[in-house]
Protein backbone atom coordinates (compact mmCIF):
# COMPACT_ATOMS: atom_id res chain seq x y z
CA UNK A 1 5.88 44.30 18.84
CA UNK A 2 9.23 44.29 21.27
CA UNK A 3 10.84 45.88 18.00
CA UNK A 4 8.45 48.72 17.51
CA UNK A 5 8.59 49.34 21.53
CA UNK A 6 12.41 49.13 21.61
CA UNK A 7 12.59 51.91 18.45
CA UNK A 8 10.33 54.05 20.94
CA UNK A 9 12.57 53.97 23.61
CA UNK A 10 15.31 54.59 21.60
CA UNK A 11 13.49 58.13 20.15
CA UNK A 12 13.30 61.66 22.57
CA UNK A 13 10.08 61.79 24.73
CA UNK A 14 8.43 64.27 23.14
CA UNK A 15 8.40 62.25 19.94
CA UNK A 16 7.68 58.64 21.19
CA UNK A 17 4.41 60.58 22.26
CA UNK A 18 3.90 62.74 19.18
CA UNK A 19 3.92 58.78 17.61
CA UNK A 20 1.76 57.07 20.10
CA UNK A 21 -1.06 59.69 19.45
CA UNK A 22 -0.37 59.14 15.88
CA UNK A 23 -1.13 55.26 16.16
CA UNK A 24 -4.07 56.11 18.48
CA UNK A 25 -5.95 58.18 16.11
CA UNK A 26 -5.40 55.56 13.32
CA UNK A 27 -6.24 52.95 14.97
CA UNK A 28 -9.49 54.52 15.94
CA UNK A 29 -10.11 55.67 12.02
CA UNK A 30 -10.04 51.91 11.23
CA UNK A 31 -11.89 50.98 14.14
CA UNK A 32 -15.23 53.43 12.79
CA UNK A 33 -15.21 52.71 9.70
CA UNK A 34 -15.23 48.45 10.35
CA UNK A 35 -18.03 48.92 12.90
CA UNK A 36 -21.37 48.68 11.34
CA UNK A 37 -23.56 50.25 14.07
CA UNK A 38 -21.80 53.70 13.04
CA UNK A 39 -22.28 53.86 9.53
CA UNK A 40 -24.42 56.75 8.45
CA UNK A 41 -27.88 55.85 7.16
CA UNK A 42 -28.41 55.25 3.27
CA UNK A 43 -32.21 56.66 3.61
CA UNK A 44 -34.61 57.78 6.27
CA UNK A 45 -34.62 61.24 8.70
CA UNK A 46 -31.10 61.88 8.01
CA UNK A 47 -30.46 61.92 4.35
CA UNK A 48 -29.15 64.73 3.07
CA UNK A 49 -31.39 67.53 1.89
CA UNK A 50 -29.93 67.56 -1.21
CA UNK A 51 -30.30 63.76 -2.14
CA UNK A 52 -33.79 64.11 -0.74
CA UNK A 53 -35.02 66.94 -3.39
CA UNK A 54 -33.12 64.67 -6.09
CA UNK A 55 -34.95 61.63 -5.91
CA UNK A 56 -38.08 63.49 -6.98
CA UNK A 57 -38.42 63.07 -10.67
CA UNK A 58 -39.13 66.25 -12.24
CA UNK A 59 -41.48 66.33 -15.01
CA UNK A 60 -39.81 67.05 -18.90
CA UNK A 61 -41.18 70.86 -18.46
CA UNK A 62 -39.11 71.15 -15.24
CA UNK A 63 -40.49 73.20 -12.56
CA UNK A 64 -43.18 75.30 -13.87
CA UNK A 65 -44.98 72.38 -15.27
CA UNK A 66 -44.38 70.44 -12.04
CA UNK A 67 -45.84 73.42 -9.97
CA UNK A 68 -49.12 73.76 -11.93
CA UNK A 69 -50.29 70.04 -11.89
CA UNK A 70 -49.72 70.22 -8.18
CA UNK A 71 -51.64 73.37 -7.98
CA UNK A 72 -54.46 72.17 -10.29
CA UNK A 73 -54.71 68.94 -8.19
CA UNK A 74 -54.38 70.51 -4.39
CA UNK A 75 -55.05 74.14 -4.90
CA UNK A 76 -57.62 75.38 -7.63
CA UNK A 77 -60.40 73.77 -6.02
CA UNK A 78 -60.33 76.84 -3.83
CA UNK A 79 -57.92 79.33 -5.27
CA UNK A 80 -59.31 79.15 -8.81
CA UNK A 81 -57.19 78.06 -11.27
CA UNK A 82 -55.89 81.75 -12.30
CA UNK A 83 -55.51 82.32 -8.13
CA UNK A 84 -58.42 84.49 -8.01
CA UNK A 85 -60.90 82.80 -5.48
CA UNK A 86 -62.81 79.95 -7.26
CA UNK A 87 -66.30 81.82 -6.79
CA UNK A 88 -68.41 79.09 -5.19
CA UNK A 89 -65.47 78.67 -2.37
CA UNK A 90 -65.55 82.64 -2.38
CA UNK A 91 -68.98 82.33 -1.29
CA UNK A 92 -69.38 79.25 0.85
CA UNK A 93 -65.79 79.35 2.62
CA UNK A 94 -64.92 81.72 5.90
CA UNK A 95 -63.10 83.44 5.55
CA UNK A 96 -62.77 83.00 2.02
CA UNK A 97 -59.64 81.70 -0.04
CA UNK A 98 -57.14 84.12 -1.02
CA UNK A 99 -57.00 86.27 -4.11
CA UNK A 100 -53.23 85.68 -5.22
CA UNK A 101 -53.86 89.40 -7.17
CA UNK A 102 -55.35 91.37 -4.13
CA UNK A 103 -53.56 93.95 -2.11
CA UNK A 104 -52.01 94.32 0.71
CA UNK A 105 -51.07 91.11 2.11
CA UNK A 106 -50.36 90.51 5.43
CA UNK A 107 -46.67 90.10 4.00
CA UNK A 108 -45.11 90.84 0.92
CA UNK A 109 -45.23 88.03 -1.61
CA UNK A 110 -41.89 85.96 -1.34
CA UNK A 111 -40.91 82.05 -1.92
CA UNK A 112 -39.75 82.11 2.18
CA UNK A 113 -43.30 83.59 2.97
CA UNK A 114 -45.71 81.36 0.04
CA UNK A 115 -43.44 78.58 1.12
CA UNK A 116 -44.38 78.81 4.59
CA UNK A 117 -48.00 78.75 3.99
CA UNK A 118 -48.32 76.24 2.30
CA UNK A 119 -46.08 73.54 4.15
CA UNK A 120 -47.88 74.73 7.63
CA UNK A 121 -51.43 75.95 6.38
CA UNK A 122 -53.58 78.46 7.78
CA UNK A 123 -55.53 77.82 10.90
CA UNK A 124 -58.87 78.64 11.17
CA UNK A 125 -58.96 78.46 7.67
CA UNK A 126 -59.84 75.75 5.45
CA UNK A 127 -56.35 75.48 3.77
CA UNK A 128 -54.35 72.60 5.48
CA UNK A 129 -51.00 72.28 5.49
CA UNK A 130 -48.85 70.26 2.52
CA UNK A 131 -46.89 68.34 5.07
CA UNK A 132 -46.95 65.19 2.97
CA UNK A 133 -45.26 67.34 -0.02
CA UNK A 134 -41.41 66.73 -0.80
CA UNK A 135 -39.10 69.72 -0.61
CA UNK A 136 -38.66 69.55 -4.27
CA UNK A 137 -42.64 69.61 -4.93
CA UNK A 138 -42.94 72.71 -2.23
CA UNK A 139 -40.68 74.40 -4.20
CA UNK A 140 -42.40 74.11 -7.61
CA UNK A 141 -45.82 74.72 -5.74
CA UNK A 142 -44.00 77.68 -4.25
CA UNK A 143 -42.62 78.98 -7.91
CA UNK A 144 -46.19 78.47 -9.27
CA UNK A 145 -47.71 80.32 -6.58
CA UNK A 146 -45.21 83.33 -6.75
CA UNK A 147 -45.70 83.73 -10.19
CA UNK A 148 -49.96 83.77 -10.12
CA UNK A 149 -48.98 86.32 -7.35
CA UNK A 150 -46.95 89.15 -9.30
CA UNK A 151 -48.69 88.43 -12.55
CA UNK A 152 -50.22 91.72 -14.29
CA UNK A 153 -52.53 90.98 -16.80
CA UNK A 154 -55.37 89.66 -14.28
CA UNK A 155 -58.88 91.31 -14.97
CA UNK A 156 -61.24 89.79 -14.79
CA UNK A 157 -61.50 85.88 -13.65
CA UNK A 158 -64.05 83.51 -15.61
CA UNK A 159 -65.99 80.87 -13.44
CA UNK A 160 -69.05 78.68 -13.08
CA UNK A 161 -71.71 80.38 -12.78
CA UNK A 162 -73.11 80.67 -8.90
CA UNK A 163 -76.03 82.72 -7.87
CA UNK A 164 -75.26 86.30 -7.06
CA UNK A 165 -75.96 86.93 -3.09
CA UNK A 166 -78.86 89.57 -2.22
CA UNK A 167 -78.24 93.27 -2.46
CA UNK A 168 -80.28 95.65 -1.31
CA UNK A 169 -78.94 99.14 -2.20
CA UNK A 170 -80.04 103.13 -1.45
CA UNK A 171 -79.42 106.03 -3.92
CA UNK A 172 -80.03 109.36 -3.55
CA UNK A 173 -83.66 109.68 -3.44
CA UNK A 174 -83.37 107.34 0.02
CA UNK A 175 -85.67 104.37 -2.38
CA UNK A 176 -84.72 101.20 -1.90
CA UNK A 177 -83.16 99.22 -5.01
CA UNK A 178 -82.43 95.64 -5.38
CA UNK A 179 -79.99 93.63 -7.70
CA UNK A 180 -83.29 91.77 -8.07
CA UNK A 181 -84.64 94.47 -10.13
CA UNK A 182 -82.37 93.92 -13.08
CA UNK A 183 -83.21 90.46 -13.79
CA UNK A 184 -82.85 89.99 -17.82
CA UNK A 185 -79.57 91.99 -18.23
CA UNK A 186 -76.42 91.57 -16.84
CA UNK A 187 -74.82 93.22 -13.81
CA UNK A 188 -71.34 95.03 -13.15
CA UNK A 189 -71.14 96.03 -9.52
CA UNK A 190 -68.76 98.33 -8.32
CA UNK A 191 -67.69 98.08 -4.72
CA UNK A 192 -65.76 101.26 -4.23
CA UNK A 193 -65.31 103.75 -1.41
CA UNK A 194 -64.38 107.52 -1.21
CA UNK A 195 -60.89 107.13 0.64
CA UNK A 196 -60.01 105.05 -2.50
CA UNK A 197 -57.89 107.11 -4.69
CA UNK A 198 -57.97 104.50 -7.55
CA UNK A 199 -61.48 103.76 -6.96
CA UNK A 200 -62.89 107.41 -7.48
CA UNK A 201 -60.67 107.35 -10.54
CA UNK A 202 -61.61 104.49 -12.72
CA UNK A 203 -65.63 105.97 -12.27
CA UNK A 204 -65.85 108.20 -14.89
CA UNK A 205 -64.55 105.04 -17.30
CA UNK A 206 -67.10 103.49 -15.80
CA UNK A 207 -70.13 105.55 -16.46
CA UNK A 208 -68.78 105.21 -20.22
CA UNK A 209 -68.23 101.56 -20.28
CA UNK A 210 -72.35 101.90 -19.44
CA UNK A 211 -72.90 104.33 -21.90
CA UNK A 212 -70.68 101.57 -24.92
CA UNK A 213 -72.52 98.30 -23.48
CA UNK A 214 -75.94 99.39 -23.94
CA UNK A 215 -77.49 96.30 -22.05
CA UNK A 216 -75.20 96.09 -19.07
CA UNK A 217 -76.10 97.63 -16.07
CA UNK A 218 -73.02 99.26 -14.03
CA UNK A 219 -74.03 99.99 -10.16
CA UNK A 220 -71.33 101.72 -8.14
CA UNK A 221 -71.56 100.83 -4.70
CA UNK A 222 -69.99 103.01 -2.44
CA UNK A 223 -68.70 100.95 1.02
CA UNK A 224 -67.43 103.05 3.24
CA UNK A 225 -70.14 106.00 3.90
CA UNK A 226 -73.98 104.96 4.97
CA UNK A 227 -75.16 108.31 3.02
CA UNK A 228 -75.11 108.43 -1.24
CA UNK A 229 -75.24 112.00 -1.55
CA UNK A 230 -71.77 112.51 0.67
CA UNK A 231 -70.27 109.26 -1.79
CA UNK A 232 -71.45 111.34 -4.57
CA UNK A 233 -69.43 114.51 -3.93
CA UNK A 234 -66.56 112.63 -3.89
CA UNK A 235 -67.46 111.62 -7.54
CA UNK A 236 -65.53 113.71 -10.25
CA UNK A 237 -67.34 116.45 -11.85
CA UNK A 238 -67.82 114.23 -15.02
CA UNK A 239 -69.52 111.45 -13.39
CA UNK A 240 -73.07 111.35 -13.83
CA UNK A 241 -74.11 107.88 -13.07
CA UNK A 242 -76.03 107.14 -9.82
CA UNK A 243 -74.48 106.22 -7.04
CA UNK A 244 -75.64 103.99 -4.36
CA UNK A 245 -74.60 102.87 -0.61
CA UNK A 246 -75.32 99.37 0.75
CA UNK A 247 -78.73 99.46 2.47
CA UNK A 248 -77.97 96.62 4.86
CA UNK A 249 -74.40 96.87 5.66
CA UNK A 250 -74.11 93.07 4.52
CA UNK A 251 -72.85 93.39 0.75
CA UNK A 252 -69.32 93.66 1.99
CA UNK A 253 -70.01 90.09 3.83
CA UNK A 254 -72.05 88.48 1.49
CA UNK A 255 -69.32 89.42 -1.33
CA UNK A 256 -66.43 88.60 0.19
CA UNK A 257 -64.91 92.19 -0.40
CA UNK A 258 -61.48 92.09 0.85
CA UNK A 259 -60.72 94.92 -0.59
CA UNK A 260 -61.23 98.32 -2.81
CA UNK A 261 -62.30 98.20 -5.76
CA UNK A 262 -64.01 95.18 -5.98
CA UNK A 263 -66.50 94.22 -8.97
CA UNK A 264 -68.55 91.23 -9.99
CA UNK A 265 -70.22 90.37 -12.98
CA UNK A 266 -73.28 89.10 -12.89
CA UNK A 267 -75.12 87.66 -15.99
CA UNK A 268 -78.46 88.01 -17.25
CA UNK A 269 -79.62 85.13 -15.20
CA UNK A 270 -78.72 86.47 -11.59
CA UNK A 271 -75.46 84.40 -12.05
CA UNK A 272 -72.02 85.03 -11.31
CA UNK A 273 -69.72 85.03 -13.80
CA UNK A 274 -66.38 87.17 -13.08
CA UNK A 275 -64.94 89.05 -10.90
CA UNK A 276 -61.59 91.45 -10.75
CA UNK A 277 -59.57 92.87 -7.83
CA UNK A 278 -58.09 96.03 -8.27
CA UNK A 279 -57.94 98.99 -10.83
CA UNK A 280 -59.00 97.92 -14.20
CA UNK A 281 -58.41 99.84 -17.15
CA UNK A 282 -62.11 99.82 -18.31
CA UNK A 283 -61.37 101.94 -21.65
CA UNK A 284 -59.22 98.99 -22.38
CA UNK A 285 -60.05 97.26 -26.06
CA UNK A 286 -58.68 94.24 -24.64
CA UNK A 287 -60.98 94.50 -21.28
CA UNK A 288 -63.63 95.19 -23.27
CA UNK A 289 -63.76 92.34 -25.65
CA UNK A 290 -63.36 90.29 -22.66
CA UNK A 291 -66.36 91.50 -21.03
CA UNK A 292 -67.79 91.31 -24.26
CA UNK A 293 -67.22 87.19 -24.66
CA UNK A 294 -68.07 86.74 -20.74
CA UNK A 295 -71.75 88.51 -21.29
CA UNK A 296 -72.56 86.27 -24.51
């Protein structure tokens, strides 16, 4: 030690204290990394994001597949397992689970904003949040979610069968008619209104799909006016099916309509079946033959 102090004094003072706070910072380097009450943690609140969304094992699909069991398991109890609305939690839930197809949202559709929702939840609602859920398992929820969201080729939604709600309905000669009434063959009803550009034009396809299925009954509900003869001259020229108005002002509520067009099938029974969201190309082959299997 008198050697190394004796070299100091022999060296300029600016360098014997560029040296000394050479020592000093080694010496505390050495000092860290022998102390064990400094280490860094090996698990708990602080590991590293990355090491925590590692240590979930993935399934041998990846993603997608991990996404959809955790969906079937936590979320299509509610949300159906296309993301429709599963129809008895449609009907006994308020307000009702979200149809992944249905438009607007309050926000676009985005893995920030489905990611959100489903860590926190909704309040008020009946969806809880997935706070228990790793980040690696919100992300494949997230990616499972997102894609039920922006799919295209989303009709009409099978289910288990749940009775239809009462509707009471007025067309234009002011009588009363009830979904009752058609008891013994099945049902399409149209919930449309007259400030619905895509509503007014899928009615004429419509009135034929009526005219091709000779035992299904189509009734086009018109939402947003209290008088059928005003929906009706909103109608195209080449529409000639009747047109009604709900009676009560409850078929929106008891339907869950969130929003225009809405239609439900409803079998011969007084059961329903399916339901879309949403223009549906109703000349469709491939529509058709779907309606075709749901009414057997």
């Amino acid at each position: 030690m008198s050697f190394q102090i004796a070299a100091l004094r022999q060296l300029p003072p600016w360098a014997a204290v560029g040296v000394v706070l050479l020592l000093s910072t080694l010496a505390g380097r050495l000092l860290r990394q022998s102390s064990p009450s400094v280490r860094q943690p090996e698990s708990g609140p602080l590991r590293p994001v990355q090491a925590l969304a590692e240590s979930v094992p993935m399934p041998h699909d990846g993603v997608e597949a991990e996404g959809k069991l955790l969906y079937v398991t936590y979320c299509a109890k509610c949300h159906g397992a296309d993301g429709r609305g599963e129809p008895d939690a449609v009907l006994r839930l308020k307000p009702p689970p979200r149809d992944f197809a249905a438009r607007p949202w309050r926000f676009e559709p985005s893995t920030t904003s489905i990611r959100r929702v489903v860590r926190e939840g909704i309040p008020g609602t009946a969806m809880p949040g997935a706070a228990a859920f790793t980040m690696a398992q919100l992300d494949a929820v997230t990616h499972y979610v997102m894609q039920l969201a922006t799919a295209s080729d989303r009709f009409l939604q099978p289910a288990a069968p749940a009775t239809a709600p009462l509707l009471e309905l007025r067309g234009p000669t002011g009588r009363a008619t009830h979904l009752s009434d058609f008891r013994g063959r099945p049902v399409l009803i149209h919930f449309w209104g007259v400030d619905c550009v895509s509503c007014v034009r899928e009615l004429p396809a419509l009135h034929r799909l009526g005219q091709d299925f000779e035992s299904l009954v189509v009734l086009n509900v018109c939402l947003d006016v209290a008088d059928s003869e005003q929906a009706c001259r909103t109608a195209p020229d080449q529409f000639r099916s009747t047109v009604y108005v709900d009676a009560t002002g409850l078929a929106r509520h008891r339907y869950h309509v969130q929003s225009l067009p809405t239609c439900w099938l409803v079998n011969s029974s007084g059961q329903l079946v399916a339901r879309s969201v949403g223009a549906v190309p109703w000349d469709n082959s491939e529509v058709r033959q779907q309606l075709r299997a749901l009414l057997q």
